[in-house]
PDB file of N, CA and C in Angstrom:
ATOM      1  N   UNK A   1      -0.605  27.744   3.522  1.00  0.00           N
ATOM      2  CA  UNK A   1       0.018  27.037   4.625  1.00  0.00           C
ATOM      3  C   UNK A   1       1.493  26.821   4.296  1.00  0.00           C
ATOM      4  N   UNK A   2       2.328  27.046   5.002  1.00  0.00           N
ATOM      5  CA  UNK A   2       3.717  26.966   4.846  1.00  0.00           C
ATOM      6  C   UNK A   2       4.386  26.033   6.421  1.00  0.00           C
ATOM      7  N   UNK A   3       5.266  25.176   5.749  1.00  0.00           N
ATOM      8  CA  UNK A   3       5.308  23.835   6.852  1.00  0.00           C
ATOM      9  C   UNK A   3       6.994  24.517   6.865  1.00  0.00           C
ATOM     10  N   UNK A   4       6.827  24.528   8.284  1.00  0.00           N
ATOM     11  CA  UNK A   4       8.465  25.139   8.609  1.00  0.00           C
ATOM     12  C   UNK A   4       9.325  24.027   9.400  1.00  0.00           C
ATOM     13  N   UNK A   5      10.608  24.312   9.173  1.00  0.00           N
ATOM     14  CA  UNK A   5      11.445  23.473   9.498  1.00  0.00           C
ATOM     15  C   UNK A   5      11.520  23.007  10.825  1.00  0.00           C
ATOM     16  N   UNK A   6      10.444  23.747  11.552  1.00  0.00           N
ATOM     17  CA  UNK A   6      10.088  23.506  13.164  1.00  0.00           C
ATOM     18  C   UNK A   6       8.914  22.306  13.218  1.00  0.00           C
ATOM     19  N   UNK A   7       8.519  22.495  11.999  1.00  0.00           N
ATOM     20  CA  UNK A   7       7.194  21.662  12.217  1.00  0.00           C
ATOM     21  C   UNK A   7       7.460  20.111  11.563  1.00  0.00           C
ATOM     22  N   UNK A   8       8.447  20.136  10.701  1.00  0.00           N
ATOM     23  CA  UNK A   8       9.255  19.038  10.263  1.00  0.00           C
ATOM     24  C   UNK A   8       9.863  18.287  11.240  1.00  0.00           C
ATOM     25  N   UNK A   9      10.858  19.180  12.105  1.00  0.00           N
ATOM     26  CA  UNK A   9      11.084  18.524  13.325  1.00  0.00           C
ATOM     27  C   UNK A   9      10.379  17.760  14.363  1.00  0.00           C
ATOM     28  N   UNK A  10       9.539  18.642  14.421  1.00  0.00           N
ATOM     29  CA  UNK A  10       8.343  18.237  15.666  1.00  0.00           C
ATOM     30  C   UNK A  10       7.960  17.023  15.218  1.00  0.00           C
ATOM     31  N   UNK A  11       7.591  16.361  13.529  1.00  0.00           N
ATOM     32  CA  UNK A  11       6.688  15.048  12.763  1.00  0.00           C
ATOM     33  C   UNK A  11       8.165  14.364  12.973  1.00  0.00           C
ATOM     34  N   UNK A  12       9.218  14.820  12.801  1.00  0.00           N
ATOM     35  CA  UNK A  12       9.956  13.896  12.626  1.00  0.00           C
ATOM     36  C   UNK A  12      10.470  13.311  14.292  1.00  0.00           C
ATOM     37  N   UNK A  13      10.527  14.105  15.346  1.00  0.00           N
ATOM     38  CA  UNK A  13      10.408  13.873  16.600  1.00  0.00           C
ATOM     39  C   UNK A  13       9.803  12.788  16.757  1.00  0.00           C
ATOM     40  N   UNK A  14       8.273  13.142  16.380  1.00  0.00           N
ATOM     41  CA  UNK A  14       6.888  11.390  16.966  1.00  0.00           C
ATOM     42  C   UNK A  14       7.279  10.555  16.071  1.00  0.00           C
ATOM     43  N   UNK A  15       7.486  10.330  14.989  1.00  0.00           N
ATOM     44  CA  UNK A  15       8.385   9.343  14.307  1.00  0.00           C
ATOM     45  C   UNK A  15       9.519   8.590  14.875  1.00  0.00           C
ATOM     46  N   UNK A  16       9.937   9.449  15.382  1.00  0.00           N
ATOM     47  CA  UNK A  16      11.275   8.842  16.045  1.00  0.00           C
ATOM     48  C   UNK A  16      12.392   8.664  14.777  1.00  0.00           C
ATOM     49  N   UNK A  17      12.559   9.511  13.995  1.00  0.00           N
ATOM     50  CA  UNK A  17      13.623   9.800  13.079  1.00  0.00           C
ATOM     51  C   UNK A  17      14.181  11.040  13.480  1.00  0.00           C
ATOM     52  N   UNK A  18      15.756  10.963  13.355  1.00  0.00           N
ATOM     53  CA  UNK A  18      16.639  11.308  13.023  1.00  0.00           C
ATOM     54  C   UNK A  18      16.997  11.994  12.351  1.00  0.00           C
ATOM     55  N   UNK A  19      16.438  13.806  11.989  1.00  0.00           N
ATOM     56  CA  UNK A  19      16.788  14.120  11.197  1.00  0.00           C
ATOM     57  C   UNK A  19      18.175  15.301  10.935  1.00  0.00           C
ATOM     58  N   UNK A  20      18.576  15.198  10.544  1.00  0.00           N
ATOM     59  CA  UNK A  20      20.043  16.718  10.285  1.00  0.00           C
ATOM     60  C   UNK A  20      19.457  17.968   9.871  1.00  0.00           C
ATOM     61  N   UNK A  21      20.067  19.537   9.954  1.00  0.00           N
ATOM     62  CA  UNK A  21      19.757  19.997   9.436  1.00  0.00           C
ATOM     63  C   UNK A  21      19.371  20.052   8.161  1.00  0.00           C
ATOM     64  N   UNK A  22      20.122  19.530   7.346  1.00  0.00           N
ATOM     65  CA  UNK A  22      20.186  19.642   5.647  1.00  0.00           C
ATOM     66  C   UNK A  22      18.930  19.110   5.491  1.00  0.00           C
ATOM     67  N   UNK A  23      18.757  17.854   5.985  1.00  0.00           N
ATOM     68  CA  UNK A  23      17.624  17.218   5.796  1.00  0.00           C
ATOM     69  C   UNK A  23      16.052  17.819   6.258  1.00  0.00           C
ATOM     70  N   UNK A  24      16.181  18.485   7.373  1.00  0.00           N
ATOM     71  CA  UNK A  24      14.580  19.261   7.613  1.00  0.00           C
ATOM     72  C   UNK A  24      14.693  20.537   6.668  1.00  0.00           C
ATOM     73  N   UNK A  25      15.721  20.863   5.916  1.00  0.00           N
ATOM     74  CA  UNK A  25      15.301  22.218   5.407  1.00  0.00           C
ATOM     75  C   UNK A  25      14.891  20.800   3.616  1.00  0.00           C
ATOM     76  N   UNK A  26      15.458  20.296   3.430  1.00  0.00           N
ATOM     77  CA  UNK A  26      15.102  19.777   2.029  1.00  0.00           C
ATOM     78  C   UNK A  26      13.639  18.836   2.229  1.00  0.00           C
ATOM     79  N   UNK A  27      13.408  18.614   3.439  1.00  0.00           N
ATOM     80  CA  UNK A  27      12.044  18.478   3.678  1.00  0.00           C
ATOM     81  C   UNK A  27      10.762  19.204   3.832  1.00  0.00           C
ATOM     82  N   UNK A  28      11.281  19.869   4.465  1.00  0.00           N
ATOM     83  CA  UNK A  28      10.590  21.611   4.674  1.00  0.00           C
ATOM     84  C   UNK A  28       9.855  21.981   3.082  1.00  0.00           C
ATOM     85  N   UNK A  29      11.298  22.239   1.929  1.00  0.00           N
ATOM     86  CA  UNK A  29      10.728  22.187   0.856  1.00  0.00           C
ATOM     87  C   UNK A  29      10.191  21.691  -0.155  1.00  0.00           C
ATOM     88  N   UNK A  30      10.198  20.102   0.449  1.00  0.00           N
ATOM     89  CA  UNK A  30       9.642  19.595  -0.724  1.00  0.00           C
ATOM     90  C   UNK A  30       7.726  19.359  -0.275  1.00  0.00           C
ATOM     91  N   UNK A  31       8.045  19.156   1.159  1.00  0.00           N
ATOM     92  CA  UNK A  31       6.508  19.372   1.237  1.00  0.00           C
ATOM     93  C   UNK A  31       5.934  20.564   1.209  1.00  0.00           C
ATOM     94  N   UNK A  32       6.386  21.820   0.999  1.00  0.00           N
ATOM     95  CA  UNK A  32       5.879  23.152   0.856  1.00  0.00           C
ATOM     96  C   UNK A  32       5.601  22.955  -1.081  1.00  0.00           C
ATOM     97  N   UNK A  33       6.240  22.242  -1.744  1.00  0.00           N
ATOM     98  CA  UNK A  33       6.056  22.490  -2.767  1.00  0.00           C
ATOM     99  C   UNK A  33       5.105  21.594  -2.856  1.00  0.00           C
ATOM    100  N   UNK A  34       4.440  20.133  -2.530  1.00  0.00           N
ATOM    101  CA  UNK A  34       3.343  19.560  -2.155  1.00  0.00           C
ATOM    102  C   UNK A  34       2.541  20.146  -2.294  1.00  0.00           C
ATOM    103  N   UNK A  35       2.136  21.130  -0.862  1.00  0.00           N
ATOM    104  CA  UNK A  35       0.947  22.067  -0.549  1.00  0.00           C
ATOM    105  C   UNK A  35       1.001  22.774  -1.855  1.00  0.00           C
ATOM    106  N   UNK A  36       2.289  23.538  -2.822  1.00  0.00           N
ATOM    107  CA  UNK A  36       1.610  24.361  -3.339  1.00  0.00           C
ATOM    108  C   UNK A  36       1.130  23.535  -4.886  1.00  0.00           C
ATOM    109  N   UNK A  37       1.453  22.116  -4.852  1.00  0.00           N
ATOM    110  CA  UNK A  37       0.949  21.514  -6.094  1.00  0.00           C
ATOM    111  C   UNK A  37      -0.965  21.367  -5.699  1.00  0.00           C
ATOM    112  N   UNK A  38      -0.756  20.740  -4.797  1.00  0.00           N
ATOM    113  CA  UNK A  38      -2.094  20.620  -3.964  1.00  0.00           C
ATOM    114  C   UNK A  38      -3.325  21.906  -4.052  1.00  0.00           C
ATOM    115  N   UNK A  39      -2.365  22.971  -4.009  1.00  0.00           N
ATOM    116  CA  UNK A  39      -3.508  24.129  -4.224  1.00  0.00           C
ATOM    117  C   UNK A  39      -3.791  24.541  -5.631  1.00  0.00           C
ATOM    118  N   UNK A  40      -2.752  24.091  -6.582  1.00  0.00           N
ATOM    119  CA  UNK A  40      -2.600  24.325  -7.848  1.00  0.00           C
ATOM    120  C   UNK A  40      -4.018  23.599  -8.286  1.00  0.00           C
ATOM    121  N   UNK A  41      -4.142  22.222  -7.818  1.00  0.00           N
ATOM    122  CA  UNK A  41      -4.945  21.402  -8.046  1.00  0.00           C
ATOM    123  C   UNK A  41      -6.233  21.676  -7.490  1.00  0.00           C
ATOM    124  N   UNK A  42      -6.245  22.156  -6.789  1.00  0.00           N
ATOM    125  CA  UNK A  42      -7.787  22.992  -6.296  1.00  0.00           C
ATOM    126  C   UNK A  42      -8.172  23.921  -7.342  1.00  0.00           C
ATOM    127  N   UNK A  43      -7.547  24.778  -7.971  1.00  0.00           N
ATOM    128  CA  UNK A  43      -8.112  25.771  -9.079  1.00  0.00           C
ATOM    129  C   UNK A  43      -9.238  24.724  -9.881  1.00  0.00           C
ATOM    130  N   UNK A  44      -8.762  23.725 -10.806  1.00  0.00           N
ATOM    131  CA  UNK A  44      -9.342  22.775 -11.689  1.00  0.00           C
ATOM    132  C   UNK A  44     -10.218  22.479 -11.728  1.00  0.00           C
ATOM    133  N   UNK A  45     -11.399  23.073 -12.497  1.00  0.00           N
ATOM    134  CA  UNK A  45     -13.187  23.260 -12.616  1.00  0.00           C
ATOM    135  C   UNK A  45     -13.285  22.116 -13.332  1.00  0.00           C
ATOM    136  N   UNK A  46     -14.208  20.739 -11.982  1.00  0.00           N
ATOM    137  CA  UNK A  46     -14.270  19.028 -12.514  1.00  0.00           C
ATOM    138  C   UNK A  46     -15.674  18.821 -12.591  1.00  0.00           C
ATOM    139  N   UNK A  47     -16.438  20.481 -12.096  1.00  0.00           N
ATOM    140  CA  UNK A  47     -17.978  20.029 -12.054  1.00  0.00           C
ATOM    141  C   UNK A  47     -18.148  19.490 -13.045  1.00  0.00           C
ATOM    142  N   UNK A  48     -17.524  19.041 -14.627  1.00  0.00           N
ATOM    143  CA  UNK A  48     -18.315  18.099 -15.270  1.00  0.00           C
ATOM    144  C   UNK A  48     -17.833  17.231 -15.629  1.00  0.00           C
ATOM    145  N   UNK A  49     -16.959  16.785 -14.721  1.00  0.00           N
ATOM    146  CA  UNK A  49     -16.206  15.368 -14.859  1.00  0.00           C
ATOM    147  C   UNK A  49     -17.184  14.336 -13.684  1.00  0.00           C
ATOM    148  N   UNK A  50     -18.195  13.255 -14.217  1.00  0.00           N
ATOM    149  CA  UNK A  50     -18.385  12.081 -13.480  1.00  0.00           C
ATOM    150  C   UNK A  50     -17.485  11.783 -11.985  1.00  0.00           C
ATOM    151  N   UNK A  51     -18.158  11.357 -10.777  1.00  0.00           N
ATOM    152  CA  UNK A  51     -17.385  10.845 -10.117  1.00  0.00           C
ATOM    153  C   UNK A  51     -17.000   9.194 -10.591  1.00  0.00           C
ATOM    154  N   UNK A  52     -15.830   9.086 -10.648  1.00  0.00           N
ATOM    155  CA  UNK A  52     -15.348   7.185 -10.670  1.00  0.00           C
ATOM    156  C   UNK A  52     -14.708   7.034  -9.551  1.00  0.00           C
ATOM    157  N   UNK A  53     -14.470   5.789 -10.174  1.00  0.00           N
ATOM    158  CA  UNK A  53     -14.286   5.157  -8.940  1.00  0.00           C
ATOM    159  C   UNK A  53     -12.696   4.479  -9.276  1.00  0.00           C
ATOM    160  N   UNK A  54     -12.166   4.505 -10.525  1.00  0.00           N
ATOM    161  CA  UNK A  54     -10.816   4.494 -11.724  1.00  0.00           C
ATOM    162  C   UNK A  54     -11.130   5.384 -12.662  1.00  0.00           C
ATOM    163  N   UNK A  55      -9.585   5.494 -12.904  1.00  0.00           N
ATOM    164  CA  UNK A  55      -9.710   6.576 -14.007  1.00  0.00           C
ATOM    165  C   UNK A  55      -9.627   6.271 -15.141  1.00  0.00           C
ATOM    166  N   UNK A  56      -9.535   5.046 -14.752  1.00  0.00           N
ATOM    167  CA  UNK A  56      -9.441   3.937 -16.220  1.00  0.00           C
ATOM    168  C   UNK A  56     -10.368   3.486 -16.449  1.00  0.00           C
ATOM    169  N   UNK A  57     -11.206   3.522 -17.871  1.00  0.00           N
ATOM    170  CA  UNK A  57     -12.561   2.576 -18.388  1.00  0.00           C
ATOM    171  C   UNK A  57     -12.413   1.159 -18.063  1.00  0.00           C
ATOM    172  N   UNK A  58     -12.154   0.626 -16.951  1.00  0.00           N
ATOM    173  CA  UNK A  58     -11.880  -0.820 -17.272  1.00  0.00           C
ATOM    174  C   UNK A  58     -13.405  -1.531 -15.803  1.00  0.00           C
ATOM    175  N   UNK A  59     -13.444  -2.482 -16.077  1.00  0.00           N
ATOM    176  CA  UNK A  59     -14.457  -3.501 -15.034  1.00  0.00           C
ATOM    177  C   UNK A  59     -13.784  -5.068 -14.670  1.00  0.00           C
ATOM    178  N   UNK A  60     -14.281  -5.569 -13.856  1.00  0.00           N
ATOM    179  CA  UNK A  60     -14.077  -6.614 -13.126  1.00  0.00           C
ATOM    180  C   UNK A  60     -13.994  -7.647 -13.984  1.00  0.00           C
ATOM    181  N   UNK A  61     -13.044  -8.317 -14.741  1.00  0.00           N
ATOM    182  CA  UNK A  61     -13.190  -9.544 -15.541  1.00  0.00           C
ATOM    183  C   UNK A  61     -13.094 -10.232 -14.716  1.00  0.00           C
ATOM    184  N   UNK A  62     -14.104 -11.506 -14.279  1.00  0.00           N
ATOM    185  CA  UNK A  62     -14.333 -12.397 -13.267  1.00  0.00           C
ATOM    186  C   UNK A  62     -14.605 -13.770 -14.143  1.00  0.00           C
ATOM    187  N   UNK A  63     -14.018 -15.074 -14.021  1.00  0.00           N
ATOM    188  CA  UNK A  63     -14.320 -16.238 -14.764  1.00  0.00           C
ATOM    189  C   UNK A  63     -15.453 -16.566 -13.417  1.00  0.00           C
ATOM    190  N   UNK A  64     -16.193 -17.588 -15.067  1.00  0.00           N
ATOM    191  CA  UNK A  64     -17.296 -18.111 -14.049  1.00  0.00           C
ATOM    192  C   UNK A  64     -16.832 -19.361 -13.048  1.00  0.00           C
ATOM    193  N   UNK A  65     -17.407 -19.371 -11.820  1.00  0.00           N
ATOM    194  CA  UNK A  65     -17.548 -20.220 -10.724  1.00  0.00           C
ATOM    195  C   UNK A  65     -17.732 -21.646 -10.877  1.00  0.00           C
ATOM    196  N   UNK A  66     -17.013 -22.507 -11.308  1.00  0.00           N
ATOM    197  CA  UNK A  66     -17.445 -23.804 -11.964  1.00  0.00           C
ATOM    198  C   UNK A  66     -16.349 -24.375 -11.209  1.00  0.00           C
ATOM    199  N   UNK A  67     -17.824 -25.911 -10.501  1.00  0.00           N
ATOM    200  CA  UNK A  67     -16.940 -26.737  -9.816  1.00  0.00           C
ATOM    201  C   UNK A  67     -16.026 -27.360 -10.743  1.00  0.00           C
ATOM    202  N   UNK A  68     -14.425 -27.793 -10.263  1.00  0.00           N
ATOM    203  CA  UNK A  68     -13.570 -29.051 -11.262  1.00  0.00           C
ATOM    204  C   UNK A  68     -13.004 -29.841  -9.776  1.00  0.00           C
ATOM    205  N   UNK A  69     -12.247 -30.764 -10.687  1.00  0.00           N
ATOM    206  CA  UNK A  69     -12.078 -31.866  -9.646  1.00  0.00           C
ATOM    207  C   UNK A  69     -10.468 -30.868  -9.122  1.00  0.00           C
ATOM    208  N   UNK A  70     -10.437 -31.562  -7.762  1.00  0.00           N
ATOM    209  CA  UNK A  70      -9.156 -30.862  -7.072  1.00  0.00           C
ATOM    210  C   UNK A  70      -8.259 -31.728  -7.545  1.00  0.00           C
ATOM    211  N   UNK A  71      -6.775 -30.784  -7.117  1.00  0.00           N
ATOM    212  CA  UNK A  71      -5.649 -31.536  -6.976  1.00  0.00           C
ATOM    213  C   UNK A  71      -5.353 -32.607  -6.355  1.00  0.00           C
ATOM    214  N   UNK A  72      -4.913 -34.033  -6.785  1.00  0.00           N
ATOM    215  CA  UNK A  72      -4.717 -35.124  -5.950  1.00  0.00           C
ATOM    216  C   UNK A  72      -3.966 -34.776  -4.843  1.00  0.00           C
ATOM    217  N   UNK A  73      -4.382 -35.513  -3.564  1.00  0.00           N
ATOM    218  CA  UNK A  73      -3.641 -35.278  -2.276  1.00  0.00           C
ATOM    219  C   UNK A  73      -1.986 -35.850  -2.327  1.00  0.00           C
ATOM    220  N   UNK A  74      -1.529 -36.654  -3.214  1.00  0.00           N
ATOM    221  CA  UNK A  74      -0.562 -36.919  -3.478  1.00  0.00           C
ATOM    222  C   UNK A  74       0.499 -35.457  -4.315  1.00  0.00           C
ATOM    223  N   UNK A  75       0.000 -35.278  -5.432  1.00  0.00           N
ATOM    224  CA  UNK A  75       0.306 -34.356  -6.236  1.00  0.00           C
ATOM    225  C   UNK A  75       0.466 -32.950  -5.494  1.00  0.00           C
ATOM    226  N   UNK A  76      -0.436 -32.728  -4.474  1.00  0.00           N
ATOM    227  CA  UNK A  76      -0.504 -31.454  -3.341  1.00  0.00           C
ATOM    228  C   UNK A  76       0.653 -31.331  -2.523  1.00  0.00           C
ATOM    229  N   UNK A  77       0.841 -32.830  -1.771  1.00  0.00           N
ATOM    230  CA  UNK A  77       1.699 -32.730  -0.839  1.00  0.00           C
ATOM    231  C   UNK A  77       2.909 -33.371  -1.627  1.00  0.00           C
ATOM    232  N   UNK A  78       3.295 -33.404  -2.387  1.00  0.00           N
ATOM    233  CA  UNK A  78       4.807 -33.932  -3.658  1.00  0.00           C
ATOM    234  C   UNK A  78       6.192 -33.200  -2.734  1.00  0.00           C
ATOM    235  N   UNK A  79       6.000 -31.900  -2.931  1.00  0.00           N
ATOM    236  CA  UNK A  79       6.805 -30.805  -2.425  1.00  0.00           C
ATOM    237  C   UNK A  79       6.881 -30.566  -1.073  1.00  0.00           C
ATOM    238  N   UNK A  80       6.101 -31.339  -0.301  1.00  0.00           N
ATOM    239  CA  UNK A  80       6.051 -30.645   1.450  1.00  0.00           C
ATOM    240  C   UNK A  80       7.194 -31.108   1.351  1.00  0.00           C
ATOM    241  N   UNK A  81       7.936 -30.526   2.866  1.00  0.00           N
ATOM    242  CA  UNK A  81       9.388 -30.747   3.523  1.00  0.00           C
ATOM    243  C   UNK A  81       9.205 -31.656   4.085  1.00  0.00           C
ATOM    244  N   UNK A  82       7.603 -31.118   4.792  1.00  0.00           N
ATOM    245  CA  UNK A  82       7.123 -32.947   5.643  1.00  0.00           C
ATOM    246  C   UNK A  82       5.179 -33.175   5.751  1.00  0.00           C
ATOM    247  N   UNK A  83       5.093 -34.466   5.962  1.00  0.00           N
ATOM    248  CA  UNK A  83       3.928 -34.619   5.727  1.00  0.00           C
ATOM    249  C   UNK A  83       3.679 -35.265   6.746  1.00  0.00           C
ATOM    250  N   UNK A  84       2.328 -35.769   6.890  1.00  0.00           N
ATOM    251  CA  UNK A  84       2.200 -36.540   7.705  1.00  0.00           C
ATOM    252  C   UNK A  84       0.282 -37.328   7.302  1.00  0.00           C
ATOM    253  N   UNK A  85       0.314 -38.366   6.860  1.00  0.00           N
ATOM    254  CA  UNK A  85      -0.358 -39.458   6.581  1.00  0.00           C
ATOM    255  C   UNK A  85      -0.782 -38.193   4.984  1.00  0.00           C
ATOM    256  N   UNK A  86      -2.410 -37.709   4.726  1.00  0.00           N
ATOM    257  CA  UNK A  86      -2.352 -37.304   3.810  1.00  0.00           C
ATOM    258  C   UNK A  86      -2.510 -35.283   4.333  1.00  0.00           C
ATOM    259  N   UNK A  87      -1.764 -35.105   5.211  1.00  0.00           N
ATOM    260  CA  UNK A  87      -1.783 -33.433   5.703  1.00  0.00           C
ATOM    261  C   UNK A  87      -0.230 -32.784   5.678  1.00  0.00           C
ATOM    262  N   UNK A  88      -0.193 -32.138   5.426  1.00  0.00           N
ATOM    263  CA  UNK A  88       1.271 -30.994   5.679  1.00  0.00           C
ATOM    264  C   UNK A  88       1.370 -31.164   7.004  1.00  0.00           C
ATOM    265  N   UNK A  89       2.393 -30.953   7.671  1.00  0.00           N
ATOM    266  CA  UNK A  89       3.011 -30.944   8.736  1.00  0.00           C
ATOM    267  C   UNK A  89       3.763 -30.086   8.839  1.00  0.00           C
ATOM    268  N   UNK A  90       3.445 -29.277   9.728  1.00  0.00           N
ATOM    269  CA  UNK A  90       4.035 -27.961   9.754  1.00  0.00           C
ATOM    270  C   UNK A  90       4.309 -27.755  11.668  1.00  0.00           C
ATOM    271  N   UNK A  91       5.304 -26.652  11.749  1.00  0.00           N
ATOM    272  CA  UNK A  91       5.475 -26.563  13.570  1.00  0.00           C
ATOM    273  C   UNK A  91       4.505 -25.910  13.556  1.00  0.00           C
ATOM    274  N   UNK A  92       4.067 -26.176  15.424  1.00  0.00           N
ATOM    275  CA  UNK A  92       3.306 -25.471  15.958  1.00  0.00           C
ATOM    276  C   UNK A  92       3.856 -24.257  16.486  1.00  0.00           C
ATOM    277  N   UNK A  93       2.768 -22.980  15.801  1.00  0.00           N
ATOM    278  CA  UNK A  93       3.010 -21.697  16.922  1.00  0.00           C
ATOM    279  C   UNK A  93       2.377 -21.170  17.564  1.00  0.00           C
ATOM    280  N   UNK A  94       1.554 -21.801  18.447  1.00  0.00           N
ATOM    281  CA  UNK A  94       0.795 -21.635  19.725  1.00  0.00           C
ATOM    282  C   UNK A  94       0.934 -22.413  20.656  1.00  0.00           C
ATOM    283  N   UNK A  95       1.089 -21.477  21.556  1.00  0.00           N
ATOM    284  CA  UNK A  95       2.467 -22.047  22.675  1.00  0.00           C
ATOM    285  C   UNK A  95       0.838 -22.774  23.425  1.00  0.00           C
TER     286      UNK A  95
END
């Protein structure tokens, strides 16, 4: 497959970009060289590579779920800009 400078235009058209000549031909080639990394990468015999899911040995370190006491409502709201009795006060944006 070879992506021509017509067809660059045309993606860059529904985009609604702007492109110059210089620019659809250095686009042209860098996604032609894409496709041909892309096919390079198709040769590569993985039948005995596992499917994962990372390519990294790593898993979910998760701490356990344990109730603690919350932040005081004082200590919470310290920093608001504004408060109001013990809640944030914030504008409304629903009209």
């Amino acid at each position: 497959m070879n992506i021509s400078k017509d067809t660059v235009k045309y993606v860059a058209n529904l985009a609604r970009l702007g492109l110059n000549d210089e620019e659809l031909e250095k686009f042209s080639l860098q996604l032609n060289d894409i496709l041909q990394y892309i096919e390079q990468l198709k040769e590569v015999d993985i039948s005995k590579i596992a499917p994962t899911a990372h390519v990294l040995d790593i898993k979910n370190v998760k701490r356990k779920d344990e109730p603690s006491a919350s932040l005081p409502v004082k200590e919470a709201l310290n920093n608001s800009p504004q408060k109001e009795g013990s809640f944030f006060k914030v504008p409304k944006v629903i009209e």
